[in-house]
Protein backbone atom coordinates (compact mmCIF):
# COMPACT_ATOMS: atom_id res chain seq x y z
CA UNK A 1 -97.01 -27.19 -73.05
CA UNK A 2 -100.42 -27.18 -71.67
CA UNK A 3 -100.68 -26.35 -67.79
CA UNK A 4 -101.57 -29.76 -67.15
CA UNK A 5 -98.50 -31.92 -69.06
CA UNK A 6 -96.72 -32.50 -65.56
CA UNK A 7 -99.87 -34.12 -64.56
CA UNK A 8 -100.69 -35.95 -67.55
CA UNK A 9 -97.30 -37.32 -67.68
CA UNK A 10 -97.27 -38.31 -64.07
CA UNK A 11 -100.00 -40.11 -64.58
CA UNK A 12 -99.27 -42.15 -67.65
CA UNK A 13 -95.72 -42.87 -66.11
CA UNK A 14 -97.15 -44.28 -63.26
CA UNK A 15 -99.81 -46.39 -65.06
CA UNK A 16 -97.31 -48.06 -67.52
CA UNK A 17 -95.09 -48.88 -64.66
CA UNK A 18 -97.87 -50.56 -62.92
CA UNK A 19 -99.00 -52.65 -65.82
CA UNK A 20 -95.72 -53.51 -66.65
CA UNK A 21 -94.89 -54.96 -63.21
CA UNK A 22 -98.51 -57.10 -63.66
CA UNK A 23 -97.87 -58.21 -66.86
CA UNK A 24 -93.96 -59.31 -65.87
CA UNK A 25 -96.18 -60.67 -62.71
CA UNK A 26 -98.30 -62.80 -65.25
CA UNK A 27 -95.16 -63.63 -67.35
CA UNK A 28 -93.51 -65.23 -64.33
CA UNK A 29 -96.58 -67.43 -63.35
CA UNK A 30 -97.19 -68.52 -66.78
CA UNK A 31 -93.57 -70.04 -66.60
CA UNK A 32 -93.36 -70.80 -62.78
CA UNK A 33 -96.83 -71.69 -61.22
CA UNK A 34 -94.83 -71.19 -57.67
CA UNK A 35 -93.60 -67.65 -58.77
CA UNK A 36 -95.79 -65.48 -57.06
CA UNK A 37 -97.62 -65.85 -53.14
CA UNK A 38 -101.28 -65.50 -55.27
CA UNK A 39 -100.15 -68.84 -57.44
CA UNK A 40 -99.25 -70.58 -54.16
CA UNK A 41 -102.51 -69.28 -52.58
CA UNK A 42 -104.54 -70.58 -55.67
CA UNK A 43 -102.84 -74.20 -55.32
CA UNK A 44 -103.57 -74.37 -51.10
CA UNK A 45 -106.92 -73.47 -51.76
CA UNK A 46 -107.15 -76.36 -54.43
CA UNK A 47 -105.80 -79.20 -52.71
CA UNK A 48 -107.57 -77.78 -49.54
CA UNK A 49 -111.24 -77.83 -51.05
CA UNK A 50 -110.01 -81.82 -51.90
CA UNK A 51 -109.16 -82.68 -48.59
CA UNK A 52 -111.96 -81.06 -46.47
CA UNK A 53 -114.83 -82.42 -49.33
CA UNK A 54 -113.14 -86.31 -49.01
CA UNK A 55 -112.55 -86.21 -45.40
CA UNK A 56 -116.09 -84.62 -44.92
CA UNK A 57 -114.68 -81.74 -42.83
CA UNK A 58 -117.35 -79.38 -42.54
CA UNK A 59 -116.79 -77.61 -39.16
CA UNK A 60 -113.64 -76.69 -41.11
CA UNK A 61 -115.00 -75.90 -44.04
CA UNK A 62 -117.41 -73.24 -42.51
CA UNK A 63 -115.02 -71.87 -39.89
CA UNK A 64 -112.63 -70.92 -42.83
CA UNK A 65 -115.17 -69.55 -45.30
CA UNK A 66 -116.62 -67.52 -42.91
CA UNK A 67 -113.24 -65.94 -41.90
CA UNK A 68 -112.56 -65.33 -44.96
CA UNK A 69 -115.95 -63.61 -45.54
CA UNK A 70 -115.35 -61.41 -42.69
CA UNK A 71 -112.35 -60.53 -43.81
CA UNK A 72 -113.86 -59.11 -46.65
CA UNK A 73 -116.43 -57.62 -45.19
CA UNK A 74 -114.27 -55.45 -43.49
CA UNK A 75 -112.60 -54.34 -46.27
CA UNK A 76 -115.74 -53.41 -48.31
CA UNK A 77 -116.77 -52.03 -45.34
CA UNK A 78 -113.03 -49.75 -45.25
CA UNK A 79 -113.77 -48.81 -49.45
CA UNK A 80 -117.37 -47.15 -48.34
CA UNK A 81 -115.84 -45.26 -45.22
CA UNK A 82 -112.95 -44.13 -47.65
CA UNK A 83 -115.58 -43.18 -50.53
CA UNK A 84 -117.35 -41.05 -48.28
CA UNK A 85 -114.03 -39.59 -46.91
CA UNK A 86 -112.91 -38.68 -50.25
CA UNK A 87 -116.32 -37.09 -51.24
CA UNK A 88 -116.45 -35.00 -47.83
CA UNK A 89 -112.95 -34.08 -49.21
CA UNK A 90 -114.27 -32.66 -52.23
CA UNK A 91 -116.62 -30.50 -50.87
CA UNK A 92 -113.81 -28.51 -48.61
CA UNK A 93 -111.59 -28.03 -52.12
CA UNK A 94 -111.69 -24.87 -51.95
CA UNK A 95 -110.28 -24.22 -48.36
CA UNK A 96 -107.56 -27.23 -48.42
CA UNK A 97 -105.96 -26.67 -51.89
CA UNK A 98 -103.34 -23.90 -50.89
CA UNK A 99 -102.29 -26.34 -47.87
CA UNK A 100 -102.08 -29.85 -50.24
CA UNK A 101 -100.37 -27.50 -53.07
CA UNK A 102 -97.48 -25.98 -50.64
CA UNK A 103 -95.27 -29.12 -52.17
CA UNK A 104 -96.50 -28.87 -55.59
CA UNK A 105 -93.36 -28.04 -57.28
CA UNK A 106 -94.27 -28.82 -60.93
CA UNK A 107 -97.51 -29.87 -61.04
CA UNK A 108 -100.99 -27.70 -61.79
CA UNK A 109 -103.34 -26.17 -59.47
CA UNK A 110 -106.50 -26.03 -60.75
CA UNK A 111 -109.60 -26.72 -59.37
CA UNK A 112 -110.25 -28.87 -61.90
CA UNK A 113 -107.54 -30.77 -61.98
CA UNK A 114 -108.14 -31.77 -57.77
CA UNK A 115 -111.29 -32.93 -58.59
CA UNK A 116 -110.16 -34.92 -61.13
CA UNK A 117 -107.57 -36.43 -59.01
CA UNK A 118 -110.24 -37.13 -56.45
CA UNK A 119 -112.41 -38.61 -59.19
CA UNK A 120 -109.56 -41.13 -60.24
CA UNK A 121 -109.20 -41.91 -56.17
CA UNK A 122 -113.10 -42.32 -56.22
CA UNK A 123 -113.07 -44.86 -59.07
CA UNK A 124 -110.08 -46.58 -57.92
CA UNK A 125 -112.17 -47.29 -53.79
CA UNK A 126 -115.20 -48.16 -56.04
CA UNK A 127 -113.39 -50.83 -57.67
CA UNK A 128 -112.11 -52.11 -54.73
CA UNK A 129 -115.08 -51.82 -52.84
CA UNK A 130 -117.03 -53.91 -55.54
CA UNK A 131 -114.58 -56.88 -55.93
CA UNK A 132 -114.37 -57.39 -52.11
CA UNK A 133 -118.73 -57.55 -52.44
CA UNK A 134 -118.22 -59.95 -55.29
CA UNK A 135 -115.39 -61.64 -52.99
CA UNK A 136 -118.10 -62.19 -50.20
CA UNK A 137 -120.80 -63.11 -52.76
CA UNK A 138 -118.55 -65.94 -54.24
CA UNK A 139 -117.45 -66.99 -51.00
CA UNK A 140 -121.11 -67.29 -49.25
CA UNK A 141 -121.58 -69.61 -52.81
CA UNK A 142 -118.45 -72.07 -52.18
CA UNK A 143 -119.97 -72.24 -48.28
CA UNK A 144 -122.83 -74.58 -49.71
CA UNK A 145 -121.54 -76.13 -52.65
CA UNK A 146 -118.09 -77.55 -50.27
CA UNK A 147 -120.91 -79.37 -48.21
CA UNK A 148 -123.00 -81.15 -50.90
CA UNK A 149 -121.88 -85.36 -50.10
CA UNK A 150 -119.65 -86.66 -52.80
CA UNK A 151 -121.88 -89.66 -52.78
CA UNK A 152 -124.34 -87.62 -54.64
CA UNK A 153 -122.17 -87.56 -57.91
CA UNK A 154 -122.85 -84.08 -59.20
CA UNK A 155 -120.22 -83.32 -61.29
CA UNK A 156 -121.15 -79.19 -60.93
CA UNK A 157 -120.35 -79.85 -57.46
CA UNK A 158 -116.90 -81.96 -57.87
CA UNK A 159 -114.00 -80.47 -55.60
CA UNK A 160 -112.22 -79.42 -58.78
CA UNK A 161 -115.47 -77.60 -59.49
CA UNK A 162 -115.59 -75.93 -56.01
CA UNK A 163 -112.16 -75.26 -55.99
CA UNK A 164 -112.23 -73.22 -59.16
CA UNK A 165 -114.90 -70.69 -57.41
CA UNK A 166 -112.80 -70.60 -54.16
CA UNK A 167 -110.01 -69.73 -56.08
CA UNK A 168 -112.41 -67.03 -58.45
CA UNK A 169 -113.03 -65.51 -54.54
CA UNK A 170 -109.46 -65.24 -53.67
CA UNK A 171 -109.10 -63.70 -57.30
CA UNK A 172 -111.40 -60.89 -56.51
CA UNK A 173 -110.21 -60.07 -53.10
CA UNK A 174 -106.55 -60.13 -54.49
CA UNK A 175 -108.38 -57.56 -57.01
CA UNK A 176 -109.23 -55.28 -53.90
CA UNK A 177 -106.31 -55.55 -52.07
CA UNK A 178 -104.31 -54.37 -55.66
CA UNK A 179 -106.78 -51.28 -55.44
CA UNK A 180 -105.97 -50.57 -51.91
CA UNK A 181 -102.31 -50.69 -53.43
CA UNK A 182 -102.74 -48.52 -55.78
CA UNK A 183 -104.26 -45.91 -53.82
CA UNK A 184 -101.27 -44.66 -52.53
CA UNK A 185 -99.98 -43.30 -55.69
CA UNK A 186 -103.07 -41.56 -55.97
CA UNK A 187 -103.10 -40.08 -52.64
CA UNK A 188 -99.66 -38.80 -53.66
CA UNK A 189 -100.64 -37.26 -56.53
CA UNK A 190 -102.68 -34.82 -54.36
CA UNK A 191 -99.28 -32.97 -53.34
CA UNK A 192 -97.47 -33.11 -57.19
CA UNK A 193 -96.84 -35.26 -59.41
CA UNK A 194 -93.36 -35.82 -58.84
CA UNK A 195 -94.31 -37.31 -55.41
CA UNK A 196 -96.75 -40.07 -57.36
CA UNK A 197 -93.87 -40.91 -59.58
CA UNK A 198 -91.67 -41.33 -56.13
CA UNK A 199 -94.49 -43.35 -54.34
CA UNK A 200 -95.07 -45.27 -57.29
CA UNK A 201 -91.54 -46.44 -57.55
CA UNK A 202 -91.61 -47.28 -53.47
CA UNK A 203 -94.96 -49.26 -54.27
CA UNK A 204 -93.59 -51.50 -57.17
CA UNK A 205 -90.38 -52.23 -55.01
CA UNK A 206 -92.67 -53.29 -52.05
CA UNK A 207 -94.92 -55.30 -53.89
CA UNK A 208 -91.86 -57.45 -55.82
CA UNK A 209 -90.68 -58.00 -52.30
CA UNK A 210 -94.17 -59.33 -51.15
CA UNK A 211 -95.60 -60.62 -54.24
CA UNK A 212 -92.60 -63.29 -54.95
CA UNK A 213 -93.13 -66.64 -53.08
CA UNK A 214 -90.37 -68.47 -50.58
CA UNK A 215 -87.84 -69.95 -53.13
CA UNK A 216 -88.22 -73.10 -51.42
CA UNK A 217 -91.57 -73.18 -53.08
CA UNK A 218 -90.45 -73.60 -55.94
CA UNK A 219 -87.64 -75.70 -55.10
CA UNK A 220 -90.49 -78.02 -53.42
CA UNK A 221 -92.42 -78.33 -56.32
CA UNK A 222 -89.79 -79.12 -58.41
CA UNK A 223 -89.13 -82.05 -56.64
């Protein structure tokens, strides 16, 4: 076995748990468009683009986009903070690997393998910091197409038009917000291993708790 197999199979347990829960996630919505609180989300934001472009709500309209856009904001904001956390991290390797390794049962401890573990962290707050910018670009886009008059008749700028950018907003910051998630089993993986595997398992059980939508969703919508 090479020093690294712990590791290596820590991480590739961890990853095909994850992607099975999102593809069983993606199963469940294909069958149940109420399964999950991001469906549910999707289908507010729909009939909520309709209301606010018929009624001519505007105030509304911009008071809502832009605290959503804050929101998101803040979050990019968190990523760079966290990206430059993580890269002061790497520069003090050296003097904080024989404190983060004291739990390391099974795992490696080789230099190279902590910077490769702070490389995968790295890549994992880039992502996230990325589709919370792409969040607030899409966002600051749905904040002038939501006010262009009905009257006008451009179909680009129909409310199911509008609604499916909205929606392609909340998609990316849903995208971030998974990242954050999944940060935690990285962070983990900084002591062993075997404590990824253990916060892996934790995160999956919390996000099936918070992911599934009120059953009376779906008992609503079936009526």
């Amino acid at each position: 076995m090479t020093p690294y197999a712990f590791d290596i199979a820590g991480l590739a347990i961890s990853a095909l748990l994850l992607g099975a829960y999102q593809y069983f996630l993606a199963r469940k919505e294909r069958r149940d468009p109420t399964y999950t609180v991001r469906a549910i989300n999707a289908l507010a934001r729909t009939a909520w683009v309709e209301t606010v472009m018929a009624e001519g709500k505007d105030i509304l309209a911009v008071q809502t986009l832009r605290n959503s856009t804050m929101a998101a904001t803040f979050l990019a904001s968190t990523s760079v903070l966290l990206i430059i956390g993580v890269l002061s991290l790497s520069g003090q390797g050296d003097k904080l690997e024989v404190t983060w390794h004291t739990l390391n049962l099974y795992g490696a401890r080789h230099t190279e393998l902590w910077l490769t573990k702070l490389l995968f962290l790295l890549l994992d707050l880039f992502f996230a910091f990325f589709s919370f910018s792409m969040s607030i670009r899409v966002f600051n886009h749905v904040g002038y197409m939501i006010n262009v008059p009905l009257a006008l008749g451009h179909k680009p700028f129909s409310p199911a038009h509008v609604a499916v950018h909205l929606n392609r907003a909340g998609h990316f910051y849903s995208l971030g917000m998974r990242a954050y998630y999944y940060a935690v089993p990285l962070v983990f993986w900084l002591f062993g291993p075997h404590f990824m595997l253990l916060a892996t398992l934790a995160l999956l059980f919390v996000l099936y708790r918070v992911d599934r939508a009120p059953k009376v969703f779906a008992r609503d919508f079936a009526d």
